[in-house]
Structure formats: structure tokens, C-alpha cells
Protein backbone atom coordinates (compact mmCIF):
# COMPACT_ATOMS: atom_id res chain seq x y z
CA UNK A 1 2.89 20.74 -7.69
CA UNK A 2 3.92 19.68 -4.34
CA UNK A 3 6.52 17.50 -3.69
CA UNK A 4 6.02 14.28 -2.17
CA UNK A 5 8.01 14.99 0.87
CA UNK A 6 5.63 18.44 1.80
CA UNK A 7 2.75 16.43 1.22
CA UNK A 8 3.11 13.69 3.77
CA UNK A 9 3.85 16.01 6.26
CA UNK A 10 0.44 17.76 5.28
CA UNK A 11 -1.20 14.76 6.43
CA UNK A 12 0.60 13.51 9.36
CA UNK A 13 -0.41 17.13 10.75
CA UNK A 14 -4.02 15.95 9.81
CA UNK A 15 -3.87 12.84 11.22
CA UNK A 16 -2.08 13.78 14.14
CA UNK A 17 -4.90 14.87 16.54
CA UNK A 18 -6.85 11.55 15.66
CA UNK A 19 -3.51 9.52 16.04
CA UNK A 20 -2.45 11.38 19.02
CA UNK A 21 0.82 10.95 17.44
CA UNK A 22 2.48 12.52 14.34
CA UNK A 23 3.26 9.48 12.00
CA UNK A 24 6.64 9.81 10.25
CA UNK A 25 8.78 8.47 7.85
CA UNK A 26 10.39 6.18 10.23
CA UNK A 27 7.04 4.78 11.88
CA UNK A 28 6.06 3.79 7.35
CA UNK A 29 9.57 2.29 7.41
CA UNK A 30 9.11 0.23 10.30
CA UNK A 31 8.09 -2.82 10.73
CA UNK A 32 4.56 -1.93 11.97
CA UNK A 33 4.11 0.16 8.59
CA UNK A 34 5.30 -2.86 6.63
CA UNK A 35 3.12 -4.43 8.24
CA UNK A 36 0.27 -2.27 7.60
CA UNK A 37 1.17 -1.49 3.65
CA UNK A 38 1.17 -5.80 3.63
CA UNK A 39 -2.39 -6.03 4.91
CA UNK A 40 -3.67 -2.89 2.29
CA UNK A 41 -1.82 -4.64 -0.40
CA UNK A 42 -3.43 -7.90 0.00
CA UNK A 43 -7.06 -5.96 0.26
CA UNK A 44 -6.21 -4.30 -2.70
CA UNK A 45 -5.71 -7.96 -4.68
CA UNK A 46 -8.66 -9.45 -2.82
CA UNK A 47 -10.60 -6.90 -4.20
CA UNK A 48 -9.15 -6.57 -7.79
CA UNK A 49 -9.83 -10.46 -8.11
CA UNK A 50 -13.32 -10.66 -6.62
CA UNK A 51 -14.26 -7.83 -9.30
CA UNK A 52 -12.50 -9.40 -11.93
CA UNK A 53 -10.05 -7.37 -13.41
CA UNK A 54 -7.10 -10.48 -13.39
């Protein structure tokens, strides 16, 4: 098994030609990729609630 590390670099390469940037650990970190896991996270719990798992 991969570790976690080796597989985000995986798919930053993948990403990186439809990005036109390489994301990295620092751009997650950042205040833009807070901001970004926020929005996914509330999504997420939109979407668990209108199914009605809680």
C-alpha cells in the first residue's frame, strides 16, 4: 500500500495539466483550501440530511 504522502503527489501530477498548476500541500493548508474543504464539508451534511441518514 501506498503511503499517503506518494499518493497525493500522484494526483497533483494528474491534476496539474487541468489546473495549470501543481497543487501542494501548502496550497490544502491555506486558507483557499480551508476554504474549499469548508464548502465540501457542508455539501457532504446537506446531503447526508436531505437523504436521511441523521
Amino acid at each position: 500500500m501506498k503511503p499517503i504522502a506518494e499518493i497525493e503527489e500522484d494526483l497533483a501530477n494528474k491534476v496539474s495539466p487541468i489546473l495549470g498548476f501543481k497543487p501542494s500541500s501548502k496550497f490544502k493548508r491555506g486558507p483557499i483550501g480551508v476554504l474549499i474543504y469548508f464548502v465540501c464539508g457542508v455539501i457532504a451534511l446537506m446531503t447526508i440530511l436531505r437523504s436521511g441518514v441523521f
